[in-house]
N, C-alpha and C. Protein backbone atom coordinates (compact mmCIF):
# COMPACT_ATOMS: atom_id res chain seq x y z
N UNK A 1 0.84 -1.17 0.00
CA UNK A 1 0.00 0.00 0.00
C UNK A 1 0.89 1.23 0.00
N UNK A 2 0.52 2.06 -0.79
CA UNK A 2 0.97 3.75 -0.81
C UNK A 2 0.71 4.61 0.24
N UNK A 3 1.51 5.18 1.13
CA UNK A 3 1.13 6.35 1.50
C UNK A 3 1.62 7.77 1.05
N UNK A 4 1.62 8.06 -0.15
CA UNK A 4 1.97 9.48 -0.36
C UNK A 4 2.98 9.66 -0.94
N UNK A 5 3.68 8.43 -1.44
CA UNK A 5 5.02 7.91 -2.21
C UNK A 5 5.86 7.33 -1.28
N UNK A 6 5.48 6.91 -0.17
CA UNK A 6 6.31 6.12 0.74
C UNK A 6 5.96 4.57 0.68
N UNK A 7 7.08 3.89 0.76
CA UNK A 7 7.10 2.00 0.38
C UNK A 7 6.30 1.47 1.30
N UNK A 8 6.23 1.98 2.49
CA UNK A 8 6.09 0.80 3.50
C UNK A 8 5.71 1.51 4.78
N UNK A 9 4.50 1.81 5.41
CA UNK A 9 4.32 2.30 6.69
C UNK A 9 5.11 1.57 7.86
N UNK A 10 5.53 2.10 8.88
CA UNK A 10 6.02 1.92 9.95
C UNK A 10 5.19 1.38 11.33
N UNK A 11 5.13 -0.20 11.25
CA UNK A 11 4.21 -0.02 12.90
C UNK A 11 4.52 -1.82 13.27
N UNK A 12 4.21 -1.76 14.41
CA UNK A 12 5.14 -3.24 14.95
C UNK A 12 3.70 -4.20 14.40
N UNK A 13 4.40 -5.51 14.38
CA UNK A 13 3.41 -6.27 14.11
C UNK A 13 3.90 -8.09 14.59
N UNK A 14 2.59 -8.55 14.87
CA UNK A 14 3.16 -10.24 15.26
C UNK A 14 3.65 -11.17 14.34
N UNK A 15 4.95 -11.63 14.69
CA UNK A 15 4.71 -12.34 13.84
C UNK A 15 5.35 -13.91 14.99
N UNK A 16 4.67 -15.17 14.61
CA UNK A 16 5.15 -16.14 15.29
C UNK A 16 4.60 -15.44 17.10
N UNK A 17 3.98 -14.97 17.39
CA UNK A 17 3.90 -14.40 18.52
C UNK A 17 4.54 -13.45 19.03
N UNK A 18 5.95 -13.14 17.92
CA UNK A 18 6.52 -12.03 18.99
C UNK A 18 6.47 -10.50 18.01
N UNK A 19 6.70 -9.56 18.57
CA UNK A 19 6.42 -8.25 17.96
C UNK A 19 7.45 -8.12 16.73
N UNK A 20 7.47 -7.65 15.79
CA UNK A 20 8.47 -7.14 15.24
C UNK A 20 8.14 -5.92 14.25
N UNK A 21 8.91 -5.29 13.79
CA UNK A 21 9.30 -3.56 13.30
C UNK A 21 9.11 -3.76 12.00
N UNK A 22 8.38 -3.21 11.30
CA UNK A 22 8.38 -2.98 9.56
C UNK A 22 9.53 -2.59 9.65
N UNK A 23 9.83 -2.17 8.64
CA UNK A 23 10.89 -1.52 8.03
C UNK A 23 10.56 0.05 7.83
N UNK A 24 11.01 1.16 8.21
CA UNK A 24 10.80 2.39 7.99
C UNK A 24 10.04 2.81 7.09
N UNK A 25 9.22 3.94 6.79
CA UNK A 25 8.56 4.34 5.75
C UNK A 25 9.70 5.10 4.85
N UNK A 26 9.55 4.83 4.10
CA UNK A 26 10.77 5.33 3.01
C UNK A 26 10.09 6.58 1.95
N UNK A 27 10.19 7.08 0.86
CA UNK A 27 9.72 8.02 0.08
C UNK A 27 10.68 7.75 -0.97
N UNK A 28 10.36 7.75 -1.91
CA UNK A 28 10.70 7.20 -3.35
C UNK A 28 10.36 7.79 -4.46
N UNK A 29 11.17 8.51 -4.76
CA UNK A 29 10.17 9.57 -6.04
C UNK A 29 11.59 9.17 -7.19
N UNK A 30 10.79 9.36 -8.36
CA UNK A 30 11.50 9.35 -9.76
C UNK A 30 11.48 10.35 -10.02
N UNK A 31 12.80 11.20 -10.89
CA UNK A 31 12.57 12.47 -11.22
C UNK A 31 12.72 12.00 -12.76
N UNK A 32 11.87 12.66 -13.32
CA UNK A 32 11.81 12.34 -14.92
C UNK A 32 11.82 13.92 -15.96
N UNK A 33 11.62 13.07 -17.06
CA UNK A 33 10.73 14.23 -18.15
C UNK A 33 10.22 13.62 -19.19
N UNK A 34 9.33 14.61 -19.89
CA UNK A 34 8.43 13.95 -20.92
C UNK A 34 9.77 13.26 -21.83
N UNK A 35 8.67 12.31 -22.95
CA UNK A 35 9.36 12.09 -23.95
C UNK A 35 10.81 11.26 -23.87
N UNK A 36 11.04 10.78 -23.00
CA UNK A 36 12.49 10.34 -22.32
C UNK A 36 12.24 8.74 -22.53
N UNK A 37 13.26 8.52 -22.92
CA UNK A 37 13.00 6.57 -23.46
C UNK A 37 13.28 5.99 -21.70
N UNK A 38 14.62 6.59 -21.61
CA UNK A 38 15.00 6.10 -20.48
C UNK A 38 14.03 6.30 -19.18
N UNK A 39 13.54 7.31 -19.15
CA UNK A 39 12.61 7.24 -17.51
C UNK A 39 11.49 6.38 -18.06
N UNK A 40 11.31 6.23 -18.98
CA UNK A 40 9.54 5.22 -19.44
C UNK A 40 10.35 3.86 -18.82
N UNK A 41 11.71 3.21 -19.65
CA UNK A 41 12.33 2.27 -18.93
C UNK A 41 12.47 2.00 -17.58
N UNK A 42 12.67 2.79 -16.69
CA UNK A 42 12.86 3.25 -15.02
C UNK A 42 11.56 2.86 -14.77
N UNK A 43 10.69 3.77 -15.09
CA UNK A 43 9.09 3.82 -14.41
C UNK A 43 8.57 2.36 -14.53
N UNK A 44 8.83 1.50 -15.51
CA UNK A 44 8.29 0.30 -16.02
C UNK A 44 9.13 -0.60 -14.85
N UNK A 45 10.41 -0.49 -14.57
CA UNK A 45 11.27 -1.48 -13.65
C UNK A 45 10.65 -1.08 -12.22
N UNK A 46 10.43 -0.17 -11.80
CA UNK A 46 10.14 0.89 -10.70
C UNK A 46 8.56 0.04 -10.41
N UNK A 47 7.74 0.24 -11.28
CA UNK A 47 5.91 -0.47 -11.14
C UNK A 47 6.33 -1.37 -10.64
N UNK A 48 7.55 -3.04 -11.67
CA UNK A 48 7.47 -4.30 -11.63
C UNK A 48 7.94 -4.36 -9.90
N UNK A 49 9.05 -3.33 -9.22
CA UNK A 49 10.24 -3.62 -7.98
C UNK A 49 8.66 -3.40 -6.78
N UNK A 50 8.22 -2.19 -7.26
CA UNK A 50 7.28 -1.96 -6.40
C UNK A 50 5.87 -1.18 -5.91
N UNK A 51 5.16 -0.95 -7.47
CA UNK A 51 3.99 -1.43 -7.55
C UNK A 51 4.00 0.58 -7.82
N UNK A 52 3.33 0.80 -9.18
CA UNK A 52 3.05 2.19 -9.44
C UNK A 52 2.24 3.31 -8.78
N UNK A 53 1.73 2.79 -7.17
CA UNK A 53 1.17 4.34 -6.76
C UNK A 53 2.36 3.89 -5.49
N UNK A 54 3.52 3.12 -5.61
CA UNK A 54 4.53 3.25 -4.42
C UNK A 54 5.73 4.18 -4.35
N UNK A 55 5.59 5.32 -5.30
CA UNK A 55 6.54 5.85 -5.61
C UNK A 55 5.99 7.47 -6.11
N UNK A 56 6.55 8.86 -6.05
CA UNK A 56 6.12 9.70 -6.71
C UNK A 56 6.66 10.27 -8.16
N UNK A 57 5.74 10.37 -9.07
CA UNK A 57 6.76 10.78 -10.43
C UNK A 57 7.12 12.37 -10.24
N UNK A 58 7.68 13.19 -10.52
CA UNK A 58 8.33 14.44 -10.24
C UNK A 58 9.16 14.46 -11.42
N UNK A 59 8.27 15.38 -13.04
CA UNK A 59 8.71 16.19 -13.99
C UNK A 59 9.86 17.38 -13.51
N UNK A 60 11.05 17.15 -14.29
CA UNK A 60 11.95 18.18 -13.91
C UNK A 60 11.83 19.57 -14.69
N UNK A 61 11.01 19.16 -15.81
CA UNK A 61 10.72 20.37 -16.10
C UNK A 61 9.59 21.46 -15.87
N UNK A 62 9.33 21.11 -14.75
CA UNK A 62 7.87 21.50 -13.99
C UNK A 62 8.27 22.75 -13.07
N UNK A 63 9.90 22.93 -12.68
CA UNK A 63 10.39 23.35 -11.89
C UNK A 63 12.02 23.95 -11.58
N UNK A 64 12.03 25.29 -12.34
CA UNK A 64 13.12 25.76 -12.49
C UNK A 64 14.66 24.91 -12.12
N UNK A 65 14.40 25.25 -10.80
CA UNK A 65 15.20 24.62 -9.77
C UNK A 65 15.76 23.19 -10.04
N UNK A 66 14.42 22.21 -10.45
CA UNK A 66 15.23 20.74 -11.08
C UNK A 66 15.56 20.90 -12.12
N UNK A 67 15.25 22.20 -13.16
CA UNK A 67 15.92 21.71 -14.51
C UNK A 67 17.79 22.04 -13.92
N UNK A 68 17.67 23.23 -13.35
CA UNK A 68 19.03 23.58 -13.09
C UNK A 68 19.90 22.36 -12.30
N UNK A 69 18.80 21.48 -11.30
CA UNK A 69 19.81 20.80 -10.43
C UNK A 69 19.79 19.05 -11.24
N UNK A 70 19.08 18.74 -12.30
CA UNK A 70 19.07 18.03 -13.41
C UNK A 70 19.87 17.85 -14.51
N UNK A 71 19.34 19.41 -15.38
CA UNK A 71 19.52 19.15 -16.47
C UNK A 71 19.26 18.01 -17.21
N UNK A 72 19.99 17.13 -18.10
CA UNK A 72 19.84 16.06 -18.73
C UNK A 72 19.95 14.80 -18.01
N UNK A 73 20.31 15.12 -16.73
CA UNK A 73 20.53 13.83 -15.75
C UNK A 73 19.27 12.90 -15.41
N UNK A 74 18.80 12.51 -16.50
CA UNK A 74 17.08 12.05 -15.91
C UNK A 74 17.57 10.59 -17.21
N UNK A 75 16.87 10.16 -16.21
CA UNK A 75 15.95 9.86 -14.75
C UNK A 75 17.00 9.40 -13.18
N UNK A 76 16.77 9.60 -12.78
CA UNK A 76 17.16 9.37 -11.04
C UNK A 76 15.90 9.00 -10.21
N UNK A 77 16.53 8.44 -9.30
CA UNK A 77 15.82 7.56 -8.47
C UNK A 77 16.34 8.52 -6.89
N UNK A 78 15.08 8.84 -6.06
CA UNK A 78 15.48 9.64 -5.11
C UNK A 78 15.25 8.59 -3.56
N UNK A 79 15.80 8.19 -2.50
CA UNK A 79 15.35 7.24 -1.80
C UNK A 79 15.79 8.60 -0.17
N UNK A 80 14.08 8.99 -0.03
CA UNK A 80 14.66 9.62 1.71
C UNK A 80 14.80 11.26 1.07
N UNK A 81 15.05 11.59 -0.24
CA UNK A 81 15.73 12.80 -0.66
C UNK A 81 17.50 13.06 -0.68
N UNK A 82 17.80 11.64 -1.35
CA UNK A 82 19.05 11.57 -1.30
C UNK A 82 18.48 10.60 -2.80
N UNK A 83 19.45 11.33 -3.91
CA UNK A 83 19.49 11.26 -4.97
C UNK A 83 20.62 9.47 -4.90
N UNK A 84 19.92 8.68 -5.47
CA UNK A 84 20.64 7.23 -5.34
C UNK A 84 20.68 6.93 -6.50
N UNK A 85 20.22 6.45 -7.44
CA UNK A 85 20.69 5.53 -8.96
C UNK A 85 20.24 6.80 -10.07
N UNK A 86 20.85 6.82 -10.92
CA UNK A 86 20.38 7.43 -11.88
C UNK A 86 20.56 6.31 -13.27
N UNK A 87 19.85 7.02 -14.32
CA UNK A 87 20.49 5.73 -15.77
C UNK A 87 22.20 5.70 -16.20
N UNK A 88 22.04 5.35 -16.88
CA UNK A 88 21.01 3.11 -16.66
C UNK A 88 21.52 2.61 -15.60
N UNK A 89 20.36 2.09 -14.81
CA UNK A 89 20.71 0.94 -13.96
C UNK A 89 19.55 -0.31 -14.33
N UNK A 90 20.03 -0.85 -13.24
CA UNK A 90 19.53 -1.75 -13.94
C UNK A 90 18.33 -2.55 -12.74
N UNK A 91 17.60 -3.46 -13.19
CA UNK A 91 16.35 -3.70 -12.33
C UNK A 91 17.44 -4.66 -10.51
N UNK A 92 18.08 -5.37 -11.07
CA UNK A 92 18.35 -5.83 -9.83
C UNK A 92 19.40 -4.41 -8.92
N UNK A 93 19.38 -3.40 -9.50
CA UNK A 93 20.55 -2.14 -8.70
C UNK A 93 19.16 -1.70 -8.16
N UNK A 94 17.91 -1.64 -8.92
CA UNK A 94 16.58 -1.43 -8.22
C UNK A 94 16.40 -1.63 -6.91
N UNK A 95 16.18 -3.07 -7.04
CA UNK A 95 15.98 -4.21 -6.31
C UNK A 95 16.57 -3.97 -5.26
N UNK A 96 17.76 -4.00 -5.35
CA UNK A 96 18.66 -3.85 -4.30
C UNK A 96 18.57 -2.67 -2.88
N UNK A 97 18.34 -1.16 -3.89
CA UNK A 97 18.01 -0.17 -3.39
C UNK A 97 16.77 -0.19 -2.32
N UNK A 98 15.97 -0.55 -2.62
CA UNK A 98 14.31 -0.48 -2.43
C UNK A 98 14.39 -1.69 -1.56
N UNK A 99 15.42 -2.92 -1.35
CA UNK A 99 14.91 -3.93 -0.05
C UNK A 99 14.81 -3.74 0.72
């Protein structure tokens, strides 16, 4: 389930009888732009890793500021607001990121 582009809510739960901790709520946004082969590629690996309302899309050209702190650097993968994979990577560097 989505909350707001975050993977995974935070709250203890049983398992086997004893309590244990999700894993943090995380925030996951793609920064893209139209027309881009490569972020359609991303967004498509991104749905399969973890499901298309688990993540936020964020056009860089929507917003001065990302074209300047962008430019052509698209697509990137943002995990927390710390800029982590950009292209090409690849689905298991995904994978990896997002466990």
């Amino acid at each position: 389930m989505s909350y707001g582009g975050a993977v995974r809510p935070s709250y203890p739960t049983r398992a086997g009888g004893a309590v244990t901790q999700q894993p943090p709520e995380r925030r996951v946004v793609l920064y893209e732009r139209a027309d881009c082969h490569l972020c359609d590629e991303v967004r498509v690996l991104l749905d399969r890793v973890v499901g298309p309302s688990a993540y936020e899309h964020i056009d860089v050209d929507s917003d001065d500021a990302l074209i300047v702190r962008y430019g052509f650097r698209v697509p990137v993968i943002s995990l927390d607001g710390v800029d982590r994979l950009e292209a090409p990577m690849t689905e298991s560097e995904v994978r990896s990121l997002l466990a």
